[in-house]
PDB file of N, CA and C in Angstrom:
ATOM      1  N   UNK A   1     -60.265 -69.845  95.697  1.00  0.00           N
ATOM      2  CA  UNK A   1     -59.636 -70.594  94.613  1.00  0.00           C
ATOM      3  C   UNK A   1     -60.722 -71.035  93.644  1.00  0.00           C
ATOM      4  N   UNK A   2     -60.405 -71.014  92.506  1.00  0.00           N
ATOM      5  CA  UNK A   2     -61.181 -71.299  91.166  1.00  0.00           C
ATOM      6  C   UNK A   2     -61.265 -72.870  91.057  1.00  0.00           C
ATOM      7  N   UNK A   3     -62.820 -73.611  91.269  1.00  0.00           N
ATOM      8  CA  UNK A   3     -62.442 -74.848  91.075  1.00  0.00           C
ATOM      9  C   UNK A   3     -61.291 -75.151  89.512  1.00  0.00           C
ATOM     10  N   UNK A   4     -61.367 -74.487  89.062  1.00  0.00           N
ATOM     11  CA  UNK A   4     -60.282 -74.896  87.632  1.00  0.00           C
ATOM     12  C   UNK A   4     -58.697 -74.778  87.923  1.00  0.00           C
ATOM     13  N   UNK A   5     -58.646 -73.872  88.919  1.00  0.00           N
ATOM     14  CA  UNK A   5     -57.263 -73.476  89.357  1.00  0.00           C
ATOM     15  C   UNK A   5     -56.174 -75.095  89.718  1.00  0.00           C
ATOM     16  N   UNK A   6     -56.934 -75.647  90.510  1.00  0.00           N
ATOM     17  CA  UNK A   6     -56.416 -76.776  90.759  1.00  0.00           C
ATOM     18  C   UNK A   6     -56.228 -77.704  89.828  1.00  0.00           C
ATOM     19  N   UNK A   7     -57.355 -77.956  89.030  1.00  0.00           N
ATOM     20  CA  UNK A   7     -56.802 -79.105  87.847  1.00  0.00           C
ATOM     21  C   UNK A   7     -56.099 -78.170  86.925  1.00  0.00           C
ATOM     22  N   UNK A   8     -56.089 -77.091  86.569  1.00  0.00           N
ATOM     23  CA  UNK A   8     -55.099 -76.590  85.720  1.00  0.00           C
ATOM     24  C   UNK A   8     -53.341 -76.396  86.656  1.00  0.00           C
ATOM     25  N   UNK A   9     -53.495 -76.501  87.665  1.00  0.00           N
ATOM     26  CA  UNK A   9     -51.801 -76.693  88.376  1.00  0.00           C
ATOM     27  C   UNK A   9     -51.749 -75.063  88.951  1.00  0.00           C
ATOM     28  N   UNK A  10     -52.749 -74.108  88.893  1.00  0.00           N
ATOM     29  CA  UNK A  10     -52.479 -73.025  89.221  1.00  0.00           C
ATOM     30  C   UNK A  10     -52.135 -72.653  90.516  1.00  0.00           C
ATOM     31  N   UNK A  11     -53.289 -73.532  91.350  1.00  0.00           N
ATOM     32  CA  UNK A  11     -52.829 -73.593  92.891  1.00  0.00           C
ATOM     33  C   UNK A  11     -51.770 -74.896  93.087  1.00  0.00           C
ATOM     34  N   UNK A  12     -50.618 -74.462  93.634  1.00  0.00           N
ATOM     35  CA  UNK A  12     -50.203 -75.571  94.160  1.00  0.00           C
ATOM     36  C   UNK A  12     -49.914 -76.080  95.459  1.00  0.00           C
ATOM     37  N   UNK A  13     -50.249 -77.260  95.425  1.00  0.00           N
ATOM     38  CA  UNK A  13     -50.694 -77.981  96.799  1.00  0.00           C
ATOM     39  C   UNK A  13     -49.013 -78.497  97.778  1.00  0.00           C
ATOM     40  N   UNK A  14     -48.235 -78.454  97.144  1.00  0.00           N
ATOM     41  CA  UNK A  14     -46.711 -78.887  97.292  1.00  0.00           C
ATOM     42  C   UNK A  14     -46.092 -77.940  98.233  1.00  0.00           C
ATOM     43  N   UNK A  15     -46.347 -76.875  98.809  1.00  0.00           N
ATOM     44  CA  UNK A  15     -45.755 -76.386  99.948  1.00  0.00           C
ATOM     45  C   UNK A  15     -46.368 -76.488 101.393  1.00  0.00           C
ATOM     46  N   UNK A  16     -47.790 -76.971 101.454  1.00  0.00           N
ATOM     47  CA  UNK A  16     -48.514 -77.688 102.324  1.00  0.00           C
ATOM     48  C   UNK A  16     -47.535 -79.232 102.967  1.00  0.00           C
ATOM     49  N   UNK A  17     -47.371 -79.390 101.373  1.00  0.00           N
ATOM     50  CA  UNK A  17     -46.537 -81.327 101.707  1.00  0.00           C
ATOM     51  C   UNK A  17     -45.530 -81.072 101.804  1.00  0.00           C
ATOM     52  N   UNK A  18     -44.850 -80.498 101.761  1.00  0.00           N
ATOM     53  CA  UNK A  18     -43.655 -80.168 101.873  1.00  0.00           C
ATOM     54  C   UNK A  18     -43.668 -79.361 103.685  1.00  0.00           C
ATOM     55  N   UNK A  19     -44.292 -78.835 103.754  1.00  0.00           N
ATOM     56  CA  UNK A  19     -44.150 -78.402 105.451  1.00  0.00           C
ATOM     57  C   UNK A  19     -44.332 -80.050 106.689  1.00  0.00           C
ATOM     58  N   UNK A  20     -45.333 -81.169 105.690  1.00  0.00           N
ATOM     59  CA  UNK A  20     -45.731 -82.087 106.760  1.00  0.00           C
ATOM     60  C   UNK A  20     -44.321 -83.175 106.655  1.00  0.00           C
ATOM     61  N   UNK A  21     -43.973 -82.974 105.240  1.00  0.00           N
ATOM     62  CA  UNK A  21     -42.855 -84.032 105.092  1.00  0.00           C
ATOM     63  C   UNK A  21     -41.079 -83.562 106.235  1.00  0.00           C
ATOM     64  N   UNK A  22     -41.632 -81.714 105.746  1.00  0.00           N
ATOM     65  CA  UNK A  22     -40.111 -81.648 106.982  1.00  0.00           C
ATOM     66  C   UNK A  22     -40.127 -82.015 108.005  1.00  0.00           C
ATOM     67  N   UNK A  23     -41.535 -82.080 108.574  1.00  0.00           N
ATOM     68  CA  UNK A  23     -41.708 -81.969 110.179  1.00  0.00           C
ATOM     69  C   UNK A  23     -41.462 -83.917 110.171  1.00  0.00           C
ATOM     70  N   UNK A  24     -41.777 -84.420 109.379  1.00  0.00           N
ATOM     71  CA  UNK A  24     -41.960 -85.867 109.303  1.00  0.00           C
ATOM     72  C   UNK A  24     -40.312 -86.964 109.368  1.00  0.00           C
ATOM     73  N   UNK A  25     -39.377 -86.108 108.284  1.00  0.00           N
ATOM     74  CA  UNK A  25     -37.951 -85.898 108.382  1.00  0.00           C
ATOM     75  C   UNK A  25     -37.164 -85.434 109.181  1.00  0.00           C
ATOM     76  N   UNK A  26     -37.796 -84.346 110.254  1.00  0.00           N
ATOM     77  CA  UNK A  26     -37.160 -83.537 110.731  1.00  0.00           C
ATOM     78  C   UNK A  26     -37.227 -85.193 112.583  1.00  0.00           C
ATOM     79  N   UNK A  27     -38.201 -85.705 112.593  1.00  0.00           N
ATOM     80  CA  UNK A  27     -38.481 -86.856 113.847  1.00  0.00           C
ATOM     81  C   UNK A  27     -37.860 -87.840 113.624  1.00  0.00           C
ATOM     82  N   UNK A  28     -37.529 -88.323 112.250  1.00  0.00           N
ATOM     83  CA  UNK A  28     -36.517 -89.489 111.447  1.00  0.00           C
ATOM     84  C   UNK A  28     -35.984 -89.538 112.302  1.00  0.00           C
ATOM     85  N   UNK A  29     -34.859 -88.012 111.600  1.00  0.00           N
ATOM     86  CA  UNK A  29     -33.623 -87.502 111.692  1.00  0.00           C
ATOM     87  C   UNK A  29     -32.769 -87.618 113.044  1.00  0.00           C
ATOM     88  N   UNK A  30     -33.876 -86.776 113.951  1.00  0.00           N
ATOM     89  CA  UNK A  30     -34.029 -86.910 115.307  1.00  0.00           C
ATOM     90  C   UNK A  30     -34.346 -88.330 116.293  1.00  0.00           C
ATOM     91  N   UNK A  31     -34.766 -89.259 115.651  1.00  0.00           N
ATOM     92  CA  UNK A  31     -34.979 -90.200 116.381  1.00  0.00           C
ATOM     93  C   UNK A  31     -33.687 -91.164 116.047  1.00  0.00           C
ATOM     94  N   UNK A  32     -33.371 -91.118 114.709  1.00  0.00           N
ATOM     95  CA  UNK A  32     -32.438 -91.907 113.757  1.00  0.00           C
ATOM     96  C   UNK A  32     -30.866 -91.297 114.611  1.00  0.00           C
ATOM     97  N   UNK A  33     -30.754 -90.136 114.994  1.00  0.00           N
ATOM     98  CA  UNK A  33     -29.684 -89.395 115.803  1.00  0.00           C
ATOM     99  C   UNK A  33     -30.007 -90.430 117.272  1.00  0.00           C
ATOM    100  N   UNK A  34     -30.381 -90.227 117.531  1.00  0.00           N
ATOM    101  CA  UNK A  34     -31.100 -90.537 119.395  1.00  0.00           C
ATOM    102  C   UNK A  34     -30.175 -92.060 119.429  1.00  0.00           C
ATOM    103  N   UNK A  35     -30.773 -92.703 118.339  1.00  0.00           N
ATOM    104  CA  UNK A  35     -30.614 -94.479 118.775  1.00  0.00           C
ATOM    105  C   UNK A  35     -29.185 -94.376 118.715  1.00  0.00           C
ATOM    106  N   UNK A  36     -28.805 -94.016 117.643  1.00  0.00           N
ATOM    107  CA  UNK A  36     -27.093 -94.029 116.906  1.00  0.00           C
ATOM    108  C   UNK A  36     -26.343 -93.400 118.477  1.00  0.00           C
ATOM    109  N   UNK A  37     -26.645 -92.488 119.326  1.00  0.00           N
ATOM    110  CA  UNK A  37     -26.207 -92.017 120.103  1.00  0.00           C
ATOM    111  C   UNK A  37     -26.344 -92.960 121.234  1.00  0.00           C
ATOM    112  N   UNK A  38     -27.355 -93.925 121.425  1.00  0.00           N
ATOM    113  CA  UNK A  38     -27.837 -94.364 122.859  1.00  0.00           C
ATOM    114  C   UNK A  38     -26.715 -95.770 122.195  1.00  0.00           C
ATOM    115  N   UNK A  39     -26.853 -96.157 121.290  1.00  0.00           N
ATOM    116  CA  UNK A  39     -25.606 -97.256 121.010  1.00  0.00           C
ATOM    117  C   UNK A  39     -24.451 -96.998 120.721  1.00  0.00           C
ATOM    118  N   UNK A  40     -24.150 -95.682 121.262  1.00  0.00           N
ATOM    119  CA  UNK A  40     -22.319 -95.378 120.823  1.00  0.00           C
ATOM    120  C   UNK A  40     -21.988 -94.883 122.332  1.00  0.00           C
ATOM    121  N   UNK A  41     -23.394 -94.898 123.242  1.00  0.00           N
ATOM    122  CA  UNK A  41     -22.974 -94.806 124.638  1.00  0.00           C
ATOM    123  C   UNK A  41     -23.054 -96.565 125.197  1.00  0.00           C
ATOM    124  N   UNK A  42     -23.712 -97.363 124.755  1.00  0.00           N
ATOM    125  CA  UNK A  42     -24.086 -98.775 125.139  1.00  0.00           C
ATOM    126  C   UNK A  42     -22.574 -99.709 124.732  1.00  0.00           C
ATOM    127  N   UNK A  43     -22.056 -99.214 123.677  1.00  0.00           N
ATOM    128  CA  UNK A  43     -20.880-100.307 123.296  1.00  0.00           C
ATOM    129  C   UNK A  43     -19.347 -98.742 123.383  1.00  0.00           C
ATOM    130  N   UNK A  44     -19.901 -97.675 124.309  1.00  0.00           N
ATOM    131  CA  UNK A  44     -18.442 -97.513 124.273  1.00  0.00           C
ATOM    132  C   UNK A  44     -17.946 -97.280 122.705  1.00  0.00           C
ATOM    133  N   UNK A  45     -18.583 -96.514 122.244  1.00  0.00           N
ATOM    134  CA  UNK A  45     -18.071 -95.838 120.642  1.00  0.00           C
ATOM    135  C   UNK A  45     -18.108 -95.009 120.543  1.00  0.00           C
ATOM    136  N   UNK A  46     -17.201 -94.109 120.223  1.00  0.00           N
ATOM    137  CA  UNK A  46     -17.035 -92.627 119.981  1.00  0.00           C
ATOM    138  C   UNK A  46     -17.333 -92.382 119.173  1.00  0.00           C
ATOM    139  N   UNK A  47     -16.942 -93.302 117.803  1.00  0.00           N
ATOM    140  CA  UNK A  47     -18.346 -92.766 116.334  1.00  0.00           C
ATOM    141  C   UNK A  47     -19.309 -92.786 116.309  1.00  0.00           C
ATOM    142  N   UNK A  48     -20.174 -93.651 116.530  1.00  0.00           N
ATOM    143  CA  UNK A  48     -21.438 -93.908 116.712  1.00  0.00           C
ATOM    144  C   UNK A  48     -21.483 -92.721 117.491  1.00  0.00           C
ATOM    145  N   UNK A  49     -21.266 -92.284 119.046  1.00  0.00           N
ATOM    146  CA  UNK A  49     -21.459 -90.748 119.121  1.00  0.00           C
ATOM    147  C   UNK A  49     -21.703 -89.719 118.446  1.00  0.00           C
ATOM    148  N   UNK A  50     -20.553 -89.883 118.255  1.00  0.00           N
ATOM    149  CA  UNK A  50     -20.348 -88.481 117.102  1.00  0.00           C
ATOM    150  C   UNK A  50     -20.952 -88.528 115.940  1.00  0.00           C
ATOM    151  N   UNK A  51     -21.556 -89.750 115.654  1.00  0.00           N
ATOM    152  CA  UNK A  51     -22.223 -89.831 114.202  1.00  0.00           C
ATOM    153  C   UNK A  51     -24.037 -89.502 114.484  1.00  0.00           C
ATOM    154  N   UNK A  52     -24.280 -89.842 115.514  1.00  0.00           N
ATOM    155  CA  UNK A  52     -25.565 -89.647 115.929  1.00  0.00           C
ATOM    156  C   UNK A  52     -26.018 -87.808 116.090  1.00  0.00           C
ATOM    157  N   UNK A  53     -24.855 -87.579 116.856  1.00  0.00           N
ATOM    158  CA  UNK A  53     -25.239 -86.091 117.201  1.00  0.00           C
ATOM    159  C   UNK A  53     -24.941 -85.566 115.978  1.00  0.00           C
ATOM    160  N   UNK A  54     -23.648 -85.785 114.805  1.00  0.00           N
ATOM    161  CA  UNK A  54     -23.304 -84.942 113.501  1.00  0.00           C
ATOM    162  C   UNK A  54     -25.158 -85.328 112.576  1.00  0.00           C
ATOM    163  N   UNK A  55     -26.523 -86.512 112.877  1.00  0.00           N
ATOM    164  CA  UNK A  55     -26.981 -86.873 111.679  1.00  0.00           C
ATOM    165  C   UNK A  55     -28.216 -85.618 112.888  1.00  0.00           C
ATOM    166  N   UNK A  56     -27.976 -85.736 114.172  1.00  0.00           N
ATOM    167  CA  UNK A  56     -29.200 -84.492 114.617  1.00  0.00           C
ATOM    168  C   UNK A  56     -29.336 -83.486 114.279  1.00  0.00           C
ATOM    169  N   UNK A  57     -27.850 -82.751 114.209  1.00  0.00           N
ATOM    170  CA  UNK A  57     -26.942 -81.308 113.799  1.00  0.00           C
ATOM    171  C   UNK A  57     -27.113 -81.251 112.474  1.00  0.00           C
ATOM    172  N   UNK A  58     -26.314 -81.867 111.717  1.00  0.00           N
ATOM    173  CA  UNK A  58     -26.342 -81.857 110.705  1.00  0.00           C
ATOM    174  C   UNK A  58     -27.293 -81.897 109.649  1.00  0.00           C
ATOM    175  N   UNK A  59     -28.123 -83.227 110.011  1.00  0.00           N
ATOM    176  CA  UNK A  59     -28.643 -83.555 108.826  1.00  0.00           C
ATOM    177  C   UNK A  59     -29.947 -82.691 108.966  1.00  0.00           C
ATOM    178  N   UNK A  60     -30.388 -82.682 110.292  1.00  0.00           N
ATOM    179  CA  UNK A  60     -31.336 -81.849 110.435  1.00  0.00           C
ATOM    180  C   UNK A  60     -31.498 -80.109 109.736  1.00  0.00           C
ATOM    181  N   UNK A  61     -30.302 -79.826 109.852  1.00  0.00           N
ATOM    182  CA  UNK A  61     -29.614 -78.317 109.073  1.00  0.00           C
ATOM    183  C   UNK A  61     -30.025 -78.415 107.370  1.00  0.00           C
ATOM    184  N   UNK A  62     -29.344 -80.033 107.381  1.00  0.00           N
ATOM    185  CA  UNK A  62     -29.357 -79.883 105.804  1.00  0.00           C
ATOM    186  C   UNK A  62     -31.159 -79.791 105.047  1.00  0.00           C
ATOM    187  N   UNK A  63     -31.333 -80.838 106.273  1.00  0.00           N
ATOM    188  CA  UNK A  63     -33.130 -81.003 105.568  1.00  0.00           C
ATOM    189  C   UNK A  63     -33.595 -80.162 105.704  1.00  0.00           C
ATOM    190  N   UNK A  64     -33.638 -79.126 106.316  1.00  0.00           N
ATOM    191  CA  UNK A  64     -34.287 -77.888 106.636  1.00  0.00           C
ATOM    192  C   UNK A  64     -34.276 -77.046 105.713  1.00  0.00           C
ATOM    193  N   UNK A  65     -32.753 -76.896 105.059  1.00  0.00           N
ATOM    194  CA  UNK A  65     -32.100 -76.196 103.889  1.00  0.00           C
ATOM    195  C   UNK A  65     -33.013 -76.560 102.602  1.00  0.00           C
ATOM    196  N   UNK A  66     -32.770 -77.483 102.454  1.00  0.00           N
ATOM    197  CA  UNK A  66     -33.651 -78.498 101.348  1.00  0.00           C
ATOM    198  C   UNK A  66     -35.068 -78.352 101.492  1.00  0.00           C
ATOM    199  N   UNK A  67     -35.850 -78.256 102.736  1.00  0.00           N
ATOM    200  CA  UNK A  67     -37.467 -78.200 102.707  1.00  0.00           C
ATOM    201  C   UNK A  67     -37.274 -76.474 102.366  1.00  0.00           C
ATOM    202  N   UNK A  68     -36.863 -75.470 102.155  1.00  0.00           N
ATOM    203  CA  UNK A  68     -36.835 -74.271 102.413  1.00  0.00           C
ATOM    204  C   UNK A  68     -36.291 -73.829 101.016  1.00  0.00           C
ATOM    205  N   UNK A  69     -35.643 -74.743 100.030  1.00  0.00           N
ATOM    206  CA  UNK A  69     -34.849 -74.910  98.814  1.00  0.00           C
ATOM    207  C   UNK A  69     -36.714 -74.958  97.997  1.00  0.00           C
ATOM    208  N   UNK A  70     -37.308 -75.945  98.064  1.00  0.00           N
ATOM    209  CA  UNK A  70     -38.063 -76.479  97.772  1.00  0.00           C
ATOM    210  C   UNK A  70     -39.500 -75.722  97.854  1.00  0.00           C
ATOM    211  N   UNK A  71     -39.646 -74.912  98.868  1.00  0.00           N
ATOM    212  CA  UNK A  71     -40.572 -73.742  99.086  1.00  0.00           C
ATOM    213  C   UNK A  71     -40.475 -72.918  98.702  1.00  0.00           C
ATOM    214  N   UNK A  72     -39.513 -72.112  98.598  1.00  0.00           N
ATOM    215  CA  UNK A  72     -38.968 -70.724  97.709  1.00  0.00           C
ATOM    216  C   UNK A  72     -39.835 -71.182  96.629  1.00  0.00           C
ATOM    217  N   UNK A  73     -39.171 -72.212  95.869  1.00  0.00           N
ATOM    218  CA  UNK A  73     -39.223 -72.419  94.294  1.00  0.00           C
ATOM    219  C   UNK A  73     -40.970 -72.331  93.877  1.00  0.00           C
ATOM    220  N   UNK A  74     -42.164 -73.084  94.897  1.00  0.00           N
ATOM    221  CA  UNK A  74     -43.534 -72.753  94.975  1.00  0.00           C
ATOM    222  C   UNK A  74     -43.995 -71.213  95.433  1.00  0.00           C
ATOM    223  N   UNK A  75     -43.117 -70.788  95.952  1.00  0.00           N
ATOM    224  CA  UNK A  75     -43.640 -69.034  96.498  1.00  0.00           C
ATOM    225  C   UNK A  75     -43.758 -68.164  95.397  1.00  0.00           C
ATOM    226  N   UNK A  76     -42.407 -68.722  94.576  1.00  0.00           N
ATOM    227  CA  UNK A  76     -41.995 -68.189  93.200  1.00  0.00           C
ATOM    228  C   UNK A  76     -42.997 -68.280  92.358  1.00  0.00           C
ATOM    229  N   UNK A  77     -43.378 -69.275  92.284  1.00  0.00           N
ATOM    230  CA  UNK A  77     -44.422 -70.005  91.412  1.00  0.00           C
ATOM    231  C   UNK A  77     -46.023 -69.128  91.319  1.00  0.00           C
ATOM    232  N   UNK A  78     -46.067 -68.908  93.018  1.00  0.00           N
ATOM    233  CA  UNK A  78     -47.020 -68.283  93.765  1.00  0.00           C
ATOM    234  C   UNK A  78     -46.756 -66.879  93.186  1.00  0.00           C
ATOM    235  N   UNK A  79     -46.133 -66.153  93.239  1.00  0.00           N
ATOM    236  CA  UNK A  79     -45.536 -65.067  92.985  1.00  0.00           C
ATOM    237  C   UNK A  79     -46.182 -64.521  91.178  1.00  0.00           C
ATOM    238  N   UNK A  80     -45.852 -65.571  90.666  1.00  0.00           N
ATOM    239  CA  UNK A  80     -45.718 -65.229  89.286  1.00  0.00           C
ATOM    240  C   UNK A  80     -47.061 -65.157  88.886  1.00  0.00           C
ATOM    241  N   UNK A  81     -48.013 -66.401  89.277  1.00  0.00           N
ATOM    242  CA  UNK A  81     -49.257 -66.337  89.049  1.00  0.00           C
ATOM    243  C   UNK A  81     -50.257 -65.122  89.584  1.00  0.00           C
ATOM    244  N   UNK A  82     -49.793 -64.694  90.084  1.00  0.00           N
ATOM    245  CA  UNK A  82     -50.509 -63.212  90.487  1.00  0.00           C
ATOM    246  C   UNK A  82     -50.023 -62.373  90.117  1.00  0.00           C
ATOM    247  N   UNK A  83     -48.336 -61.875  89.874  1.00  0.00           N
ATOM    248  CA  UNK A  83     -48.582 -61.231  89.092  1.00  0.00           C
ATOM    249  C   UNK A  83     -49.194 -61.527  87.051  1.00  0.00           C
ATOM    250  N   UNK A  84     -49.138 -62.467  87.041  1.00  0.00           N
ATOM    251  CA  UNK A  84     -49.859 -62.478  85.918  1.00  0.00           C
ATOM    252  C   UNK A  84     -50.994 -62.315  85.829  1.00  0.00           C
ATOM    253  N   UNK A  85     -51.746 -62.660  86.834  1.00  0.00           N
ATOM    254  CA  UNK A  85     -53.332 -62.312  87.179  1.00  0.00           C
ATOM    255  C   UNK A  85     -53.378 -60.716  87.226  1.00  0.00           C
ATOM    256  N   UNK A  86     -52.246 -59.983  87.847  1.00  0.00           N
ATOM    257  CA  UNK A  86     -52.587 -58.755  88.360  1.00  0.00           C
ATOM    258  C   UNK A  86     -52.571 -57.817  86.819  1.00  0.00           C
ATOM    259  N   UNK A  87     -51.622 -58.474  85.915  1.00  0.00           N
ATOM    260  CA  UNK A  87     -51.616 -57.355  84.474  1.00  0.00           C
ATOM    261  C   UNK A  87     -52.133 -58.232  83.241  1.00  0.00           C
ATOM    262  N   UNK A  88     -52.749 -59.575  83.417  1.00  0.00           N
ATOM    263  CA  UNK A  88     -53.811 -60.113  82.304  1.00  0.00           C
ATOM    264  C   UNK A  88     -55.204 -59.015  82.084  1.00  0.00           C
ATOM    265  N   UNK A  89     -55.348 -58.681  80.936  1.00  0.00           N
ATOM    266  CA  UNK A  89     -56.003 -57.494  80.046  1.00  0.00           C
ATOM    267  C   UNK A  89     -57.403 -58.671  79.925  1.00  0.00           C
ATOM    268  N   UNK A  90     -58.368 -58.532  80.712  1.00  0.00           N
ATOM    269  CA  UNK A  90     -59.770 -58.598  80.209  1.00  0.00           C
ATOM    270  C   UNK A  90     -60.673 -58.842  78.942  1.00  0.00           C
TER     271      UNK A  90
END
């Protein structure tokens, strides 16, 4: 990488953060599921059940969708800058 690459935005650093933030969302999600579940077994609630396992299932699906929404769009990015590198005329 070109030290200039970076302050000009050429490399971008956002699919790195974006891999630590899913994994970071993805333990929330999972832990935020866990409790909702261990208190819909503690008071005898069937929502709280079902709401715990739909935010493990679910939300976990969705964030995944979304960290993967969000990467494309830098690959793209990635993509373009080389080929522009590959047919920029000297």
């Amino acid at each position: 990488m070109r030290p200039g690459g970076f302050f000009s935005f050429q490399k971008m650093i956002s699919g790195t953060l974006i891999k630590v933030l899913y994994i970071v969302g993805l333990l929330v999600l999972t832990i935020g599921g866990l409790v909702r579940i261990i208190q819909g077994i503690s008071a005898e609630s069937l929502p709280n059940l079902a709401e715990g396992l739909g935010v493990i299932i679910l939300g976990n699906l969705f964030w995944r969708m979304a960290c993967e929404g969000m990467i494309v769009i830098f690959s793209i990015h990635d993509a373009v800058i080389k080929i522009y590198q590959n047919t920029k005329r000297d």
